[in-house]
Structure formats: structure tokens, C-alpha cells
N, C-alpha and C. Protein backbone atom coordinates (compact mmCIF):
# COMPACT_ATOMS: atom_id res chain seq x y z
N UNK A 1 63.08 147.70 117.08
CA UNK A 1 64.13 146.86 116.54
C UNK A 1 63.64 145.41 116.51
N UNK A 2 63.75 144.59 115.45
CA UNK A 2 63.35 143.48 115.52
C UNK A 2 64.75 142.56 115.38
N UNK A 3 63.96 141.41 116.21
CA UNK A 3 65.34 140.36 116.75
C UNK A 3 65.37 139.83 114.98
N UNK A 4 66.69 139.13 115.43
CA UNK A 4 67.40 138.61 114.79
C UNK A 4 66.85 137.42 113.45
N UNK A 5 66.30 136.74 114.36
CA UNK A 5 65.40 135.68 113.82
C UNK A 5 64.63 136.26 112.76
N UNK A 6 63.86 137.08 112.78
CA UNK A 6 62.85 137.18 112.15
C UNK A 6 63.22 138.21 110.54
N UNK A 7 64.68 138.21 110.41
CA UNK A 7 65.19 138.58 109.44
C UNK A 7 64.64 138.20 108.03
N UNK A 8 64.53 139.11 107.18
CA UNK A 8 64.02 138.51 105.80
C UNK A 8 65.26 137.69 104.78
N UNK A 9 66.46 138.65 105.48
CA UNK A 9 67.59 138.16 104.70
C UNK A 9 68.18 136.90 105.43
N UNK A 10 68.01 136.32 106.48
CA UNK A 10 68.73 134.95 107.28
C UNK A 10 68.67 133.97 106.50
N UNK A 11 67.48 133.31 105.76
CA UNK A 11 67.54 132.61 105.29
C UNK A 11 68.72 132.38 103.96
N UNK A 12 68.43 133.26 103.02
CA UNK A 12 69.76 133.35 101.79
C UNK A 12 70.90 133.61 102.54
N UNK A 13 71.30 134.42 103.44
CA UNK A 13 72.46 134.05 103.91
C UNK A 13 72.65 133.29 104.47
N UNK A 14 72.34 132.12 105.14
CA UNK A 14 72.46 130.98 105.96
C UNK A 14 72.83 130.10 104.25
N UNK A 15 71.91 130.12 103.35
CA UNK A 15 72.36 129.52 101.84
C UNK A 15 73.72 129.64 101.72
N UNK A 16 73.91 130.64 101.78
CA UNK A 16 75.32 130.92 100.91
C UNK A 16 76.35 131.05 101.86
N UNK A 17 76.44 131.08 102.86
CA UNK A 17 77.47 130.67 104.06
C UNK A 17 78.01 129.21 103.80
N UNK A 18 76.70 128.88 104.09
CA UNK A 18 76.39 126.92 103.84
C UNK A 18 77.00 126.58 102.58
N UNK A 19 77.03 126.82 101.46
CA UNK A 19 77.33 126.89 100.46
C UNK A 19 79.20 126.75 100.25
N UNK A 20 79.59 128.02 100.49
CA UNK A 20 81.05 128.05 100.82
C UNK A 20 81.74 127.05 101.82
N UNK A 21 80.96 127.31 102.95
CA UNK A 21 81.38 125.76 104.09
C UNK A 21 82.20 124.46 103.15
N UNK A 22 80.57 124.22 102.15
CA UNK A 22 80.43 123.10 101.76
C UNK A 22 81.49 122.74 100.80
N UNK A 23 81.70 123.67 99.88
CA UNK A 23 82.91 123.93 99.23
C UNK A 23 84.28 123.72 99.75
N UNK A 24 83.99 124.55 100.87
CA UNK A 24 85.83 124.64 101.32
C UNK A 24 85.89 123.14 101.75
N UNK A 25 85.14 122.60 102.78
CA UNK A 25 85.44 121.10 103.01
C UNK A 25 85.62 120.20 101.83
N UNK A 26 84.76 120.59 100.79
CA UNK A 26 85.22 119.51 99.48
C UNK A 26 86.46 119.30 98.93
N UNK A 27 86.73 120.95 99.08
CA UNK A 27 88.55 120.98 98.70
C UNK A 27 89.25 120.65 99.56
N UNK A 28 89.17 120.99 100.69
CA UNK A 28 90.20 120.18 101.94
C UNK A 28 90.24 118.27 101.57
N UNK A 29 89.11 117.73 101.29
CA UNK A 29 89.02 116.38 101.40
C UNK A 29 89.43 115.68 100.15
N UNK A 30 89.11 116.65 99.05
CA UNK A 30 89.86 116.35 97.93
C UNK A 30 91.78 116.93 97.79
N UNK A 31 92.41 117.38 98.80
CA UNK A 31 93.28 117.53 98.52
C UNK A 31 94.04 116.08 100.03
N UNK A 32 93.29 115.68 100.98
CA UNK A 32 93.35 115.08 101.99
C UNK A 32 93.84 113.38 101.22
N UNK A 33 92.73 113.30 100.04
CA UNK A 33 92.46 112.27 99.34
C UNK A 33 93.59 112.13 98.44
N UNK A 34 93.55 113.26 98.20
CA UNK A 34 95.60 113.05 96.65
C UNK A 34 96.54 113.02 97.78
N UNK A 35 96.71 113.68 99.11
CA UNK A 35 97.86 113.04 99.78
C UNK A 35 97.80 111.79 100.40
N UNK A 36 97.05 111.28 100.51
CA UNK A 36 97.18 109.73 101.10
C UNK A 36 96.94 108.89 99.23
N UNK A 37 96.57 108.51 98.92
CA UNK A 37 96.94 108.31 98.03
C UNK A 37 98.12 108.36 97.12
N UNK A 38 98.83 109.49 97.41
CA UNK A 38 100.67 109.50 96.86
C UNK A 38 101.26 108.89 98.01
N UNK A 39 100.93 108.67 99.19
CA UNK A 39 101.82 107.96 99.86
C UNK A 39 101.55 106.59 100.09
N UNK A 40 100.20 106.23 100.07
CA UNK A 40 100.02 104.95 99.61
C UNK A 40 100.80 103.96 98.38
N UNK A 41 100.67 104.96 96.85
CA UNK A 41 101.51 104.57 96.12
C UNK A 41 103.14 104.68 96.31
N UNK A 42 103.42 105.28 97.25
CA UNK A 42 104.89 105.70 97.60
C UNK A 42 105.72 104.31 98.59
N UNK A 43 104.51 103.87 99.23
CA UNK A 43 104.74 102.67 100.46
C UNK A 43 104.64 101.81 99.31
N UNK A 44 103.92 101.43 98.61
CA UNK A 44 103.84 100.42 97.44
C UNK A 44 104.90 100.26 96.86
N UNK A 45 105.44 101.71 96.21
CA UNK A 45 106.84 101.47 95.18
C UNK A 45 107.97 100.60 96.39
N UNK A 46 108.18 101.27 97.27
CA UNK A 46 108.69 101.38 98.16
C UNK A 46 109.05 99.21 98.85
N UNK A 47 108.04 98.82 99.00
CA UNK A 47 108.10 97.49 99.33
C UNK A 47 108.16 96.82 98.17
N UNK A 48 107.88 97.42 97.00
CA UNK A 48 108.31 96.58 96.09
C UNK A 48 109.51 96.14 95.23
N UNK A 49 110.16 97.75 95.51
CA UNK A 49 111.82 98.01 95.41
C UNK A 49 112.65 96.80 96.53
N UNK A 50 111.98 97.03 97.95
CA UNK A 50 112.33 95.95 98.66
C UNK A 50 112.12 94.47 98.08
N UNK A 51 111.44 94.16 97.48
CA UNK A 51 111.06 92.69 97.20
C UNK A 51 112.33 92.31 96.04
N UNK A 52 112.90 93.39 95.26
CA UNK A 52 113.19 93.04 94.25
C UNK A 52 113.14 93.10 92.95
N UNK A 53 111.66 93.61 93.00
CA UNK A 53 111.17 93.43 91.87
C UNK A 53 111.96 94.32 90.64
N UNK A 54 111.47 94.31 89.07
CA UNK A 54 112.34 95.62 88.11
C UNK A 54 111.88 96.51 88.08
N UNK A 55 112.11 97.30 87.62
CA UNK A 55 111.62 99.21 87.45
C UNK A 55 110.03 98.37 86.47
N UNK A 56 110.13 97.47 85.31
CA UNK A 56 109.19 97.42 84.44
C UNK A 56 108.25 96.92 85.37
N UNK A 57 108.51 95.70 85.90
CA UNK A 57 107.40 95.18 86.76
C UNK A 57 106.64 96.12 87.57
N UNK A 58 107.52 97.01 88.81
CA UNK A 58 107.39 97.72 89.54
C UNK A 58 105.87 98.73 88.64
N UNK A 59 106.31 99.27 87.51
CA UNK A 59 105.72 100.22 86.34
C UNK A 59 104.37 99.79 86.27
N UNK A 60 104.25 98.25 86.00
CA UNK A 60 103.17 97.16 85.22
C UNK A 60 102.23 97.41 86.81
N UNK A 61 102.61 97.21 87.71
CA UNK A 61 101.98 96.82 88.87
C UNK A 61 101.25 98.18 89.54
N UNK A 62 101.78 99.23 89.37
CA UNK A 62 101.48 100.47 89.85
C UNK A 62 100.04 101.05 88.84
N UNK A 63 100.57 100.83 87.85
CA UNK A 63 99.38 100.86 86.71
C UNK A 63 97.85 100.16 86.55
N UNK A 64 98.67 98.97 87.09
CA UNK A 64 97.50 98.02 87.26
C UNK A 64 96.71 98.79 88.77
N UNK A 65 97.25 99.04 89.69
CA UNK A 65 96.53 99.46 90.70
C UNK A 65 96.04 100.85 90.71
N UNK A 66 96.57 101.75 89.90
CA UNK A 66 95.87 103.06 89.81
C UNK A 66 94.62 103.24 89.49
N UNK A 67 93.74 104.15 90.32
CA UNK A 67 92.51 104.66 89.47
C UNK A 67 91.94 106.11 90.16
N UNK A 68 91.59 106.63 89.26
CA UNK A 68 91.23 107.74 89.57
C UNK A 68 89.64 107.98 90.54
N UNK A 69 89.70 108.77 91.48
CA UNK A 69 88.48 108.62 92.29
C UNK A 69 88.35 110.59 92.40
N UNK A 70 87.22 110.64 92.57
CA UNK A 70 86.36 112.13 92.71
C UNK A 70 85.94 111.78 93.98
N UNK A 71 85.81 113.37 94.44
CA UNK A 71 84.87 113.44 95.56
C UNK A 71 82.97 114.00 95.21
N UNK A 72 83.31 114.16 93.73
CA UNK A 72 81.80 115.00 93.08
C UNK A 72 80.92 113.70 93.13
């Protein structure tokens, strides 16, 4: 019986384990990233409703600060 290590197949599977890992964390951090981000913009609307401001302004200002970000 030969140990473990010296497997021909360890290597590609260690690939493709690694692989999925890498994946699933991308999606966790990309979904980590759209919830702080909606509540960021949510605290924003939010103090700005406090200030006063109008629905248009409020609109103009949210726009102005949006941008889209990737984790790719």
C-alpha cells in the first residue's frame, strides 16, 4: 500500500478543491460587498432625509455617489 503522499492523483485534486474554495469565497465576498454597500447607501438616504434635503436632490446625490465595483 502506498502512503498517501505519493499519490499520482493529489496533485489535480488539490487543483480543483482549491479551485471551488476559491470560488465559493468570491461569491461570499461578492455578495458581503452588495450588502454593505445597500446599507451604506441606505445610512446616506437616510441622513439626508434628516437634513432636509428633496427626493430630487436626495436622487442627484445618490447618483453622483454610485459606482459599480467587481471583485474579478
Amino acid at each position: 500500500m502506498s502512503p498517501v503522499y505519493f499519490n499520482p492523483y493529489l496533485i489535480p485534486i488539490i487543483l480543483v478543491i482549491g479551485t471551488f474554495l476559491w470560488l465559493i469565497a468570491s461569491a461570499i465576498l461578492a455578495g458581503v460587498q452588495r450588502i454593505v454597500k445597500h446599507r451604506d447607501e441606505c445610512v446616506l438616504k437616510r441622513m439626508l432625509i434628516d437634513r432636509g434635503l428633496s427626493v430630487a436632490e436626495i436622487e442627484r446625490v445618490v447618483h453622483a455617489t454610485s459606482f459599480e465595483t467587481t471583485l474579478w
